[in-house]
Structures are given as C-alpha cells and as structure tokens.
PDB file of N, CA and C in Angstrom:
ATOM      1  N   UNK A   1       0.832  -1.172   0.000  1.00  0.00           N
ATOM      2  CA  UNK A   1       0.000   0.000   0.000  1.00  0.00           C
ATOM      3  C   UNK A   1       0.881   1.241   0.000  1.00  0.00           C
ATOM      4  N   UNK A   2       0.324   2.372  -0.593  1.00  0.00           N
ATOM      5  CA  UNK A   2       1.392   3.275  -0.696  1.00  0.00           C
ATOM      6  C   UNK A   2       1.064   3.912   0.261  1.00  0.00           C
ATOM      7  N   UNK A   3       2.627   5.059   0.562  1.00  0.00           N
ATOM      8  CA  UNK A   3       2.165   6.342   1.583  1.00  0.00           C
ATOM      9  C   UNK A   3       1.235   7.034   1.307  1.00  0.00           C
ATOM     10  N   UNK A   4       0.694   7.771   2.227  1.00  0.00           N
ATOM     11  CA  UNK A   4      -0.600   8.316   2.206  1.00  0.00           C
ATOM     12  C   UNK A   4       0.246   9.952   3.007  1.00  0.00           C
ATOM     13  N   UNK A   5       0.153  10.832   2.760  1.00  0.00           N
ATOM     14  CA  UNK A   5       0.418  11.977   2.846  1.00  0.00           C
ATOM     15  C   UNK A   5      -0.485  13.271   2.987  1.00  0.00           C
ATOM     16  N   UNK A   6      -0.332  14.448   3.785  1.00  0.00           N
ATOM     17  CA  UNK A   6      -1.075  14.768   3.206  1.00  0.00           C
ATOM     18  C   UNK A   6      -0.721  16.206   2.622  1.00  0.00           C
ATOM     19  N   UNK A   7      -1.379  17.407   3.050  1.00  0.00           N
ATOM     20  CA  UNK A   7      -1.019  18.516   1.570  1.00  0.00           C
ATOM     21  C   UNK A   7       0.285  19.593   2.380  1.00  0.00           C
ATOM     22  N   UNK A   8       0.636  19.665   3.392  1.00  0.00           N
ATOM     23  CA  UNK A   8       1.602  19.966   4.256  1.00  0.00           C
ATOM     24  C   UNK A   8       2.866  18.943   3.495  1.00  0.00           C
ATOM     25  N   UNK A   9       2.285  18.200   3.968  1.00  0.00           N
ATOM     26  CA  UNK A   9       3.650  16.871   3.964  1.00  0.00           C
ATOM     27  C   UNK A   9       4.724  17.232   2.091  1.00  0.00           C
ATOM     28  N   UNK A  10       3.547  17.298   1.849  1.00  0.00           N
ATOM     29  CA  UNK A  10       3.969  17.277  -0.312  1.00  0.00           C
ATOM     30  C   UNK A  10       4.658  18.041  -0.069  1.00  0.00           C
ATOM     31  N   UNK A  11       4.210  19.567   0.613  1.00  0.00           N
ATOM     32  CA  UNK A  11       4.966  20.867   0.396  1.00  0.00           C
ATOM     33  C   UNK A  11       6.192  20.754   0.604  1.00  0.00           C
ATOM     34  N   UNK A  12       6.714  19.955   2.265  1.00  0.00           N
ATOM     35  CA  UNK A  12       7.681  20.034   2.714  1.00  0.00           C
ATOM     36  C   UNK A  12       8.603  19.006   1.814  1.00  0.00           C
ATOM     37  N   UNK A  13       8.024  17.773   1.604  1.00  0.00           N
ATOM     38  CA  UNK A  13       8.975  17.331   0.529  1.00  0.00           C
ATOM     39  C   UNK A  13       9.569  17.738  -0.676  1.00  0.00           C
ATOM     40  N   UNK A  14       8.457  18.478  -1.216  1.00  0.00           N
ATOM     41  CA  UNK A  14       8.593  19.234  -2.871  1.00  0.00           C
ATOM     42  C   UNK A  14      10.091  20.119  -2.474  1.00  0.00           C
ATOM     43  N   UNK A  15       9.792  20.851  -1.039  1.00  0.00           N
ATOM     44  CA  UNK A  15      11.211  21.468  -0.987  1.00  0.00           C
ATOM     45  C   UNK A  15      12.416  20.947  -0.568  1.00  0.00           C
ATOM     46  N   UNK A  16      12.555  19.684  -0.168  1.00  0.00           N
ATOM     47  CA  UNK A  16      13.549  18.947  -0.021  1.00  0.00           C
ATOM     48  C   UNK A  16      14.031  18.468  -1.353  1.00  0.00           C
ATOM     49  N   UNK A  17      12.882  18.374  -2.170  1.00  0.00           N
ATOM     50  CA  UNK A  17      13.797  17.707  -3.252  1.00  0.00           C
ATOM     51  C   UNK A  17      13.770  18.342  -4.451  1.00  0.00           C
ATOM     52  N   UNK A  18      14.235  19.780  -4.204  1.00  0.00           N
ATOM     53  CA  UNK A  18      14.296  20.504  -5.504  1.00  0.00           C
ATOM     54  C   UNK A  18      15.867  21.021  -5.797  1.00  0.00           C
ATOM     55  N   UNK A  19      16.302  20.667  -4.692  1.00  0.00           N
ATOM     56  CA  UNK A  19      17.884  20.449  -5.097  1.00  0.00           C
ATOM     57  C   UNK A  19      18.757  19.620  -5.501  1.00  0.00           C
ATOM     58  N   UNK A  20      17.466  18.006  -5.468  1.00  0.00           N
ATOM     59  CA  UNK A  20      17.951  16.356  -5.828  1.00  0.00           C
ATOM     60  C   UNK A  20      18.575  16.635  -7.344  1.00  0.00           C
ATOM     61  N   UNK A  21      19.123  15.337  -7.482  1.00  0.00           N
ATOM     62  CA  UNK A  21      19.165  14.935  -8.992  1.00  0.00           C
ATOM     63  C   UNK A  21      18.686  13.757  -9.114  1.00  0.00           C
ATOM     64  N   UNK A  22      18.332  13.171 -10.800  1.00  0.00           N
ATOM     65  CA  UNK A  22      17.734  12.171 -10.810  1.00  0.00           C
ATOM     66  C   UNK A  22      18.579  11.187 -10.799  1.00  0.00           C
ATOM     67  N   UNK A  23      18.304  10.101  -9.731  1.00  0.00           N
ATOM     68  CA  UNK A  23      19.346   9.226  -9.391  1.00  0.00           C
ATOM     69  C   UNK A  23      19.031   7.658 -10.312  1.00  0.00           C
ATOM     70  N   UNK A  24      17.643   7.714 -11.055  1.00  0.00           N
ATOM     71  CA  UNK A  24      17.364   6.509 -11.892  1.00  0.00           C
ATOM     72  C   UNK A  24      17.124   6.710 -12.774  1.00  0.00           C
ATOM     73  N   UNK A  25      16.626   6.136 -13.797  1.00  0.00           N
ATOM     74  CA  UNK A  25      16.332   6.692 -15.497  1.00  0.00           C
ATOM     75  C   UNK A  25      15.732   5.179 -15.535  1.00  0.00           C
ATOM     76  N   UNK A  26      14.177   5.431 -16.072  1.00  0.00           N
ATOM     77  CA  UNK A  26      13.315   4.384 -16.568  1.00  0.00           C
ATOM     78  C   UNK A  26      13.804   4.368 -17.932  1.00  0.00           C
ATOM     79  N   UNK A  27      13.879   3.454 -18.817  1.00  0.00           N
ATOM     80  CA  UNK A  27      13.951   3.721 -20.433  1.00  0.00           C
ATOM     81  C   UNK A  27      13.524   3.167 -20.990  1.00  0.00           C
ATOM     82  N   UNK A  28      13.798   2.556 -22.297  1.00  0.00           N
ATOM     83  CA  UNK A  28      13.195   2.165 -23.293  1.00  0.00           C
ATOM     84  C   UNK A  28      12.546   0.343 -22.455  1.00  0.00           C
ATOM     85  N   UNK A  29      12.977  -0.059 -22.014  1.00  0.00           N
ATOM     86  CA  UNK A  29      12.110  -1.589 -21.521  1.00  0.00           C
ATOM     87  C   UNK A  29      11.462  -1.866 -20.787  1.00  0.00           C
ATOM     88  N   UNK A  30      11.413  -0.116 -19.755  1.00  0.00           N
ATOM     89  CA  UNK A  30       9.986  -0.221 -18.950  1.00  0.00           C
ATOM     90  C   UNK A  30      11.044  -0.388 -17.560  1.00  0.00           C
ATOM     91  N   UNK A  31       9.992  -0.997 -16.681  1.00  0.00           N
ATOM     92  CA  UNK A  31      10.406  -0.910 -15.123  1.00  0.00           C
ATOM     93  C   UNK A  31      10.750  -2.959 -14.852  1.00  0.00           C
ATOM     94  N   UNK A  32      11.755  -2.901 -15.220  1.00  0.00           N
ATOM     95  CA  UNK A  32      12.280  -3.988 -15.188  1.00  0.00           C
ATOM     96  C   UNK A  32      12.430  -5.008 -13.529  1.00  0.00           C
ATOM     97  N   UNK A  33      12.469  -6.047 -13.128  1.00  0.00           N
ATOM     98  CA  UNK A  33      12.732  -6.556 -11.563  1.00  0.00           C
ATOM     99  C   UNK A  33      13.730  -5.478 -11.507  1.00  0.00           C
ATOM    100  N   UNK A  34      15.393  -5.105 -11.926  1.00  0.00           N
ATOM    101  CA  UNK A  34      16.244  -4.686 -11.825  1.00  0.00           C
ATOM    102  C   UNK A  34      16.128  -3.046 -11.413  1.00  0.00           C
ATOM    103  N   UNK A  35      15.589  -2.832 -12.246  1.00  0.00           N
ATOM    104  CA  UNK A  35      15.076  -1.210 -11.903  1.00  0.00           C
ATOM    105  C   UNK A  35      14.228  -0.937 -10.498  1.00  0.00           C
ATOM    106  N   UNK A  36      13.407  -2.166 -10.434  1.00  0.00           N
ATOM    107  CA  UNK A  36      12.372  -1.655  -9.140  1.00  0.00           C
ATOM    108  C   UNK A  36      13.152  -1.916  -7.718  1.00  0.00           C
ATOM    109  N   UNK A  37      14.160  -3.019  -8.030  1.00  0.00           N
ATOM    110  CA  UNK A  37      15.050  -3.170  -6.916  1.00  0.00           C
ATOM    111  C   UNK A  37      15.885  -2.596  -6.669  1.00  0.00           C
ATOM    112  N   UNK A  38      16.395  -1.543  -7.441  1.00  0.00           N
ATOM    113  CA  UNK A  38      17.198   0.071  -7.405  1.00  0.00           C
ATOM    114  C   UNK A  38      16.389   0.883  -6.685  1.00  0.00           C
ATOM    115  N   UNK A  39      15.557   0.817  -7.202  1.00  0.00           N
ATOM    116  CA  UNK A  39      14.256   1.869  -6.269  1.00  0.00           C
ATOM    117  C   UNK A  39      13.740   1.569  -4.968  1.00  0.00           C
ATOM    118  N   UNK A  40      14.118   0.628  -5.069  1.00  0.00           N
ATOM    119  CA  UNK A  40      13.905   0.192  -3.878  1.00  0.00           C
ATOM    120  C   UNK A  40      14.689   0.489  -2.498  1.00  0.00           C
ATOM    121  N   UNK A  41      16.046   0.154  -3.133  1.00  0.00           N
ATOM    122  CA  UNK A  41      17.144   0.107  -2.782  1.00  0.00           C
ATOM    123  C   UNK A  41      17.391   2.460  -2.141  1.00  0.00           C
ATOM    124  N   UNK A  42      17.358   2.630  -3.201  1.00  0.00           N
ATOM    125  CA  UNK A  42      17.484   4.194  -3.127  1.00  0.00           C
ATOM    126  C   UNK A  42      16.642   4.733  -2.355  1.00  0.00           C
ATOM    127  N   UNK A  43      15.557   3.990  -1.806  1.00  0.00           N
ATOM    128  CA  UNK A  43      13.979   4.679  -1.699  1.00  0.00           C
ATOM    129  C   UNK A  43      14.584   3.957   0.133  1.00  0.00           C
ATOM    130  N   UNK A  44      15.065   3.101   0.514  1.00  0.00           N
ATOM    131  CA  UNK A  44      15.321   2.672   1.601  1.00  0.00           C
ATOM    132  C   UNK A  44      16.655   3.197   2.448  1.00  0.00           C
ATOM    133  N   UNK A  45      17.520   4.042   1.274  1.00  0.00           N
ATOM    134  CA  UNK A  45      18.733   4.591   2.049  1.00  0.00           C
ATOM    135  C   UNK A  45      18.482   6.004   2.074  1.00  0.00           C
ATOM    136  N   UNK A  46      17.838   6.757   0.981  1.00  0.00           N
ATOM    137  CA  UNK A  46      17.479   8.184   0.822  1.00  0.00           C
ATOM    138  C   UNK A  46      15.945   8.425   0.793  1.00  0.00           C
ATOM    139  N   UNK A  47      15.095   8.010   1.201  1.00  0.00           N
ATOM    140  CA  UNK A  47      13.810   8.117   1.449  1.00  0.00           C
ATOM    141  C   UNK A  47      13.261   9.214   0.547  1.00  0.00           C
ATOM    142  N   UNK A  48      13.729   9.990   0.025  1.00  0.00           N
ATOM    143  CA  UNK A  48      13.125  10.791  -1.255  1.00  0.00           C
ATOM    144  C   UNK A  48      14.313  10.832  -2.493  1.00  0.00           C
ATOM    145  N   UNK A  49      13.489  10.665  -3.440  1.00  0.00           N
ATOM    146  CA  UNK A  49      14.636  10.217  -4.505  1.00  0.00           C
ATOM    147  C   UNK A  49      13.873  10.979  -5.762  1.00  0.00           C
ATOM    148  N   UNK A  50      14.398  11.303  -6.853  1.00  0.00           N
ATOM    149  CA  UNK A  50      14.018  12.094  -8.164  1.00  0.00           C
ATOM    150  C   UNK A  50      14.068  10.969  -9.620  1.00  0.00           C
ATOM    151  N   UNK A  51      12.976  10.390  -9.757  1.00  0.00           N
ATOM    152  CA  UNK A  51      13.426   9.460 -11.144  1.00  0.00           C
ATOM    153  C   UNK A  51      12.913   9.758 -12.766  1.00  0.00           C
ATOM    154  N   UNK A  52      13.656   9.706 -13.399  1.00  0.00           N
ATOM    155  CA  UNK A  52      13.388  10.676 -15.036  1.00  0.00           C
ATOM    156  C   UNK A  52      12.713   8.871 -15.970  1.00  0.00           C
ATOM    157  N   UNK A  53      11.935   9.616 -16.293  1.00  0.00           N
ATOM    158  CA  UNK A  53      10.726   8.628 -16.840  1.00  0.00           C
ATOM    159  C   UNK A  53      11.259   9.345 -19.066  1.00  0.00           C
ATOM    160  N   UNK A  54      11.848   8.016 -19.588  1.00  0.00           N
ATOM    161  CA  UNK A  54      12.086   8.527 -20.874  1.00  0.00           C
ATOM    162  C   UNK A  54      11.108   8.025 -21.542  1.00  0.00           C
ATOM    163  N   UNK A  55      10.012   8.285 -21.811  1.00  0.00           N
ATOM    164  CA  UNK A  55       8.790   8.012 -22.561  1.00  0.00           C
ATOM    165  C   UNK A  55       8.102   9.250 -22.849  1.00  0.00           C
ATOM    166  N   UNK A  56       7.985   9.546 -24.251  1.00  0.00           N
ATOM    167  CA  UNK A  56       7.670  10.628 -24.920  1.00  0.00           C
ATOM    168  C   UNK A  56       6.055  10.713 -24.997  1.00  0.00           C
ATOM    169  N   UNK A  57       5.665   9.910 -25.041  1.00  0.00           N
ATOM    170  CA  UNK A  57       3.982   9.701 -24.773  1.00  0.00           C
ATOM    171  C   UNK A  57       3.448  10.499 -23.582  1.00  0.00           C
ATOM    172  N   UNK A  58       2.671  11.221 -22.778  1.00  0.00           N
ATOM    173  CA  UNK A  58       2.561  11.641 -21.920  1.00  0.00           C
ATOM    174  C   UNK A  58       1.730  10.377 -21.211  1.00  0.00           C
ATOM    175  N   UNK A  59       0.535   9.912 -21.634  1.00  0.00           N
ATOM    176  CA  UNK A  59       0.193   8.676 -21.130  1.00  0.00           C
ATOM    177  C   UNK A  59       0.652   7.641 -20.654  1.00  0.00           C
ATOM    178  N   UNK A  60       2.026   7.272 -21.646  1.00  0.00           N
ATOM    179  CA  UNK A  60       2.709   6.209 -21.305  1.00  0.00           C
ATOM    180  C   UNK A  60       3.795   6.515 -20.061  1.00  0.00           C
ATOM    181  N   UNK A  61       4.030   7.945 -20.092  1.00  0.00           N
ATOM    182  CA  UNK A  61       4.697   8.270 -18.909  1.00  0.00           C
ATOM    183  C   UNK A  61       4.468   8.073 -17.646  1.00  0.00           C
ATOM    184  N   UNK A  62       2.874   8.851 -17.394  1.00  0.00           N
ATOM    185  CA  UNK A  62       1.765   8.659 -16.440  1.00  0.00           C
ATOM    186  C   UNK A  62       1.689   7.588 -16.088  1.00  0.00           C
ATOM    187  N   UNK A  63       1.662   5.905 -17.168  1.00  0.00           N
ATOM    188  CA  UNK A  63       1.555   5.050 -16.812  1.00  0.00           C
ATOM    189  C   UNK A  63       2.438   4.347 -16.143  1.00  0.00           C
ATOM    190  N   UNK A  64       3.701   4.629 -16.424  1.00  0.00           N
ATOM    191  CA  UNK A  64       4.972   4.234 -15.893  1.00  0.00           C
ATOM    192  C   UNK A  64       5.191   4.464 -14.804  1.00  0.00           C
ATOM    193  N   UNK A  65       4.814   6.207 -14.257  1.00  0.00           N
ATOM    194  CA  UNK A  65       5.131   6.304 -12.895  1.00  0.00           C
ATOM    195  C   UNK A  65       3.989   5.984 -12.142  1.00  0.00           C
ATOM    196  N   UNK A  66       2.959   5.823 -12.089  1.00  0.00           N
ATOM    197  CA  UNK A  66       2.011   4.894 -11.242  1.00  0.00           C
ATOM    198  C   UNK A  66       2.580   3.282 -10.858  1.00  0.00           C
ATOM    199  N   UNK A  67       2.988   2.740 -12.203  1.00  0.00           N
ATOM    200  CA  UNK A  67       3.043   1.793 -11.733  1.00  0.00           C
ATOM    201  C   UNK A  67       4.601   1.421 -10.861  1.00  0.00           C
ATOM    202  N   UNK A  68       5.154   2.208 -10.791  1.00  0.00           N
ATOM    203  CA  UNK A  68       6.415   2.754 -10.188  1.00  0.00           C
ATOM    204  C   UNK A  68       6.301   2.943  -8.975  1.00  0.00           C
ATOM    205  N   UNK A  69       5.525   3.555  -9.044  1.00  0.00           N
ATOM    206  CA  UNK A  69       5.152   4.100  -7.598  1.00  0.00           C
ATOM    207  C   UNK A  69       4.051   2.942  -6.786  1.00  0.00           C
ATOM    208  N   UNK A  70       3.709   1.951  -7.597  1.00  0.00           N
ATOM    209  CA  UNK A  70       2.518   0.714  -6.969  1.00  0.00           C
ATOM    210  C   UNK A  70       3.688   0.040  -6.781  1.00  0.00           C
ATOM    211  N   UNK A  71       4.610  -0.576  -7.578  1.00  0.00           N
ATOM    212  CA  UNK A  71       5.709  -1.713  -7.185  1.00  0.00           C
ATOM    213  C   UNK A  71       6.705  -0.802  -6.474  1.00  0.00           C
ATOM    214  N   UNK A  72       6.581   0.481  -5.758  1.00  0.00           N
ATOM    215  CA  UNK A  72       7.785   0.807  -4.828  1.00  0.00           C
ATOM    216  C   UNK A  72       7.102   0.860  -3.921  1.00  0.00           C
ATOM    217  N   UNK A  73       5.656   1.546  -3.613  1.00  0.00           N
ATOM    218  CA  UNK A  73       5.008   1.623  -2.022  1.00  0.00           C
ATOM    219  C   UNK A  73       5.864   2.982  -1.993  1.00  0.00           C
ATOM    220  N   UNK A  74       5.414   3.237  -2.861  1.00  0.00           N
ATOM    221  CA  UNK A  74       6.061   4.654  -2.371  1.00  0.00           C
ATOM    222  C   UNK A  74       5.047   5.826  -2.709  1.00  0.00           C
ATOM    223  N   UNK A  75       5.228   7.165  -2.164  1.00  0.00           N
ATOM    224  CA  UNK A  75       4.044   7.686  -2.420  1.00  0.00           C
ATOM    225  C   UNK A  75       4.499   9.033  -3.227  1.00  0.00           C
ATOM    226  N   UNK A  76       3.798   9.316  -4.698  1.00  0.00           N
ATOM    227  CA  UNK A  76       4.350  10.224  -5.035  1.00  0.00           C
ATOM    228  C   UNK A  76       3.768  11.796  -5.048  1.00  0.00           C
ATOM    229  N   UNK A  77       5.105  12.345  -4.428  1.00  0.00           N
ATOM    230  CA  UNK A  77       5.173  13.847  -4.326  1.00  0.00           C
ATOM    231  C   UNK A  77       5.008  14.758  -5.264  1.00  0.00           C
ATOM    232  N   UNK A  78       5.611  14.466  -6.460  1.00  0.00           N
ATOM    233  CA  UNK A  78       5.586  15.742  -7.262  1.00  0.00           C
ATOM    234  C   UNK A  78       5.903  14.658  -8.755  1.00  0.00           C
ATOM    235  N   UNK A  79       5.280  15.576 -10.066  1.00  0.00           N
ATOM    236  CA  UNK A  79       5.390  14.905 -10.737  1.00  0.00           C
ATOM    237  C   UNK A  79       5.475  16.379 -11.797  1.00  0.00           C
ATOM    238  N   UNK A  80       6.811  16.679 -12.615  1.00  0.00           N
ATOM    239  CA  UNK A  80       6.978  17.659 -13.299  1.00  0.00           C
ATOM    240  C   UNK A  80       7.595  16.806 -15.021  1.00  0.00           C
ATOM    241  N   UNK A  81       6.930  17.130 -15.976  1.00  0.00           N
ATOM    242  CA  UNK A  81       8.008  16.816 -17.313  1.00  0.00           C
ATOM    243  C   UNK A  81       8.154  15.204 -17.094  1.00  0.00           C
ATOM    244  N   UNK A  82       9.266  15.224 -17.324  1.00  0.00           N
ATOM    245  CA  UNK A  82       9.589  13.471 -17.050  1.00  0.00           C
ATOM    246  C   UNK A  82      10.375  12.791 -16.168  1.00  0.00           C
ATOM    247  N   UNK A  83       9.951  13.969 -15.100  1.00  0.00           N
ATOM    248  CA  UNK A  83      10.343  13.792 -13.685  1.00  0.00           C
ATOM    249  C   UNK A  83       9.727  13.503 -12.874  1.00  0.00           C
ATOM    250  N   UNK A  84       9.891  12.316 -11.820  1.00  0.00           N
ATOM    251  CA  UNK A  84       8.804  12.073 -10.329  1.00  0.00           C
ATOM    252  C   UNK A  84      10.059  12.179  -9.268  1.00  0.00           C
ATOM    253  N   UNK A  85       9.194  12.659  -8.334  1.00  0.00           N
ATOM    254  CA  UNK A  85      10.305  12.277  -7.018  1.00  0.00           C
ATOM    255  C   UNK A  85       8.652  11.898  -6.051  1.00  0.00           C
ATOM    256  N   UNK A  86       9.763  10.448  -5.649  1.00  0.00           N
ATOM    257  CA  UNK A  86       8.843   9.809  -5.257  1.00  0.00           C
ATOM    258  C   UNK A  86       9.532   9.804  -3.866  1.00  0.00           C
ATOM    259  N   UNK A  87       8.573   9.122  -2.506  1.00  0.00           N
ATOM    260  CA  UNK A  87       9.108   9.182  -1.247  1.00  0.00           C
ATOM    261  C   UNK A  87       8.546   8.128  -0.639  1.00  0.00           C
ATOM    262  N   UNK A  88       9.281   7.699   0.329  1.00  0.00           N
ATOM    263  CA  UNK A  88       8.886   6.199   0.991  1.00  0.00           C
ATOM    264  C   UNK A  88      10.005   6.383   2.507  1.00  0.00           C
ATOM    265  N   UNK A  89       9.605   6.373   3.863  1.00  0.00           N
ATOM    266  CA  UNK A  89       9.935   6.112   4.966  1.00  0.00           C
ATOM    267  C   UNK A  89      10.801   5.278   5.073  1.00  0.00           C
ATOM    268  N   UNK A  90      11.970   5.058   5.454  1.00  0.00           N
ATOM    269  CA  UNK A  90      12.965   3.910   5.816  1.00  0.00           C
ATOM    270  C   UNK A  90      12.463   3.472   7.191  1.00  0.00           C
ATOM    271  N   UNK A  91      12.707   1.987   6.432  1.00  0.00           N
ATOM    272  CA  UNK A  91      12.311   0.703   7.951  1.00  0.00           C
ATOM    273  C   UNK A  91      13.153   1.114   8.621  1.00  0.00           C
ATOM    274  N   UNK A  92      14.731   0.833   8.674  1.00  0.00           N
ATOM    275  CA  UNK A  92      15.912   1.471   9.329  1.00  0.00           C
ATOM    276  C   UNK A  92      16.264   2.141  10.013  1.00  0.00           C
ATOM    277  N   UNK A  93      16.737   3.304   9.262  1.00  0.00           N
ATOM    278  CA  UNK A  93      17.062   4.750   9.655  1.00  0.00           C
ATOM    279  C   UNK A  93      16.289   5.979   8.738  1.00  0.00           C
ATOM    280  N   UNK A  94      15.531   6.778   9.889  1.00  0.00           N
ATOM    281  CA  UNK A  94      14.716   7.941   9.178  1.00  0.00           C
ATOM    282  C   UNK A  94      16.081   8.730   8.708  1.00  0.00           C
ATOM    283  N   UNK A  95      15.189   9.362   7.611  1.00  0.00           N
ATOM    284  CA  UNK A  95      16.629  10.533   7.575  1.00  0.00           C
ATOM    285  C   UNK A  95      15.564  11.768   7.799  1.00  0.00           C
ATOM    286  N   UNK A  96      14.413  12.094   6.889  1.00  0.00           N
ATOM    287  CA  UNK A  96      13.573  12.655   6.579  1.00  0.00           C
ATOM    288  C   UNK A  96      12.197  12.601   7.770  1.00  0.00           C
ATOM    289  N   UNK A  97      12.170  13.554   8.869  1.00  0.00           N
ATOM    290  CA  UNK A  97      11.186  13.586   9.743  1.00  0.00           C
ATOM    291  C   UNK A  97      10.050  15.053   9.340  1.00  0.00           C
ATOM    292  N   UNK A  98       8.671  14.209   8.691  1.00  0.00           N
ATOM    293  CA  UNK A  98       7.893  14.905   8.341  1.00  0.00           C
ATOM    294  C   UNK A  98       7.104  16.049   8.891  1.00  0.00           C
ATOM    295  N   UNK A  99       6.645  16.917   8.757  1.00  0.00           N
ATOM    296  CA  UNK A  99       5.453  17.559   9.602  1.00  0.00           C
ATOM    297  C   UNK A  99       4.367  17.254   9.989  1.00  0.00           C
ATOM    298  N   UNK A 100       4.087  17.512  11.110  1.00  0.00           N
ATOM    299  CA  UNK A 100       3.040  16.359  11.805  1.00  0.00           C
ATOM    300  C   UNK A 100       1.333  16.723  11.007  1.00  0.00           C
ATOM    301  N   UNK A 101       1.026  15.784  10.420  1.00  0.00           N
ATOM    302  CA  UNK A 101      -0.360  15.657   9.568  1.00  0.00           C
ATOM    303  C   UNK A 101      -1.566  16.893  10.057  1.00  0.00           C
TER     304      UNK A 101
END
C-alpha cells in the first residue's frame, strides 16, 4: 500500500527535493525486476529520490510512474516533465522527519 500523505507533507517534501538529482532513469524496456530493486534500494537509504521517466507519450509516462510508484510503495510527491520524485519512509534509519499531519 502506498504512503498516504497529506497537503503539508507534499509541500515540505517538494522542498527537499528541488535540489535532488535524478538518481534513476526508466527507459526504453519499462520498469524492469532490476530497476524496481534500485528503487527500492534508493527509496530505503534516501527516502526521497528524483526518477526521469524517458517516454515521450505523456500517457505512457503517467503510466509508468504509477506503476512505479505501486511496485515501490512509495508515495508520489511531485510529478513535473519526465520527472517524479517519489518518497517512501525507511524501515531502518529515518533521515527525513515529516510535519506532523
């Protein structure tokens, strides 16, 4: 199930991660096991992460990062061009302590 957020929370993330870079690149074969376990991976050490979606379709883009965001459990923040930065809580170690709902 994904994060659930609410309109505070976006804000404060949107400004955390407007200084990110995009640390993944979806491409031409889609969201591969390999890719989602990067995201995974990134989404569990940096809890907000920026990923560039290369699909020229706007639909097919849309479609990509939904389902990106369904196989990460992650909940997405902001969605600009062919950019998402998506965010997900570390089991671990927080890095990122939100504003209270």
């Amino acid at each position: 199930m994904p994060t659930q957020l609410t309109n505070a929370q976006i804000r404060f993330l949107r400004g955390q991660a407007h200084g990110l870079k995009a640390i993944l690149q979806v491409g031409a074969k889609g969201i591969t096991d390999a890719l989602a376990a990067e995201v995974d991976g990134a989404l569990e050490h940096h809890e907000l992460i920026k990923v560039k979606v290369a699909a020229e379709d706007r639909d097919q883009r849309d479609a990509l990062i939904d389902a990106l965001v369904g196989r990460s459990r992650a909940a997405l923040v902001q969605r600009i061009g062919h950019t998402a930065v998506l965010y997900r809580q570390s089991s671990e170690k927080r890095h990122i302590v939100l504003p209270r709902a």
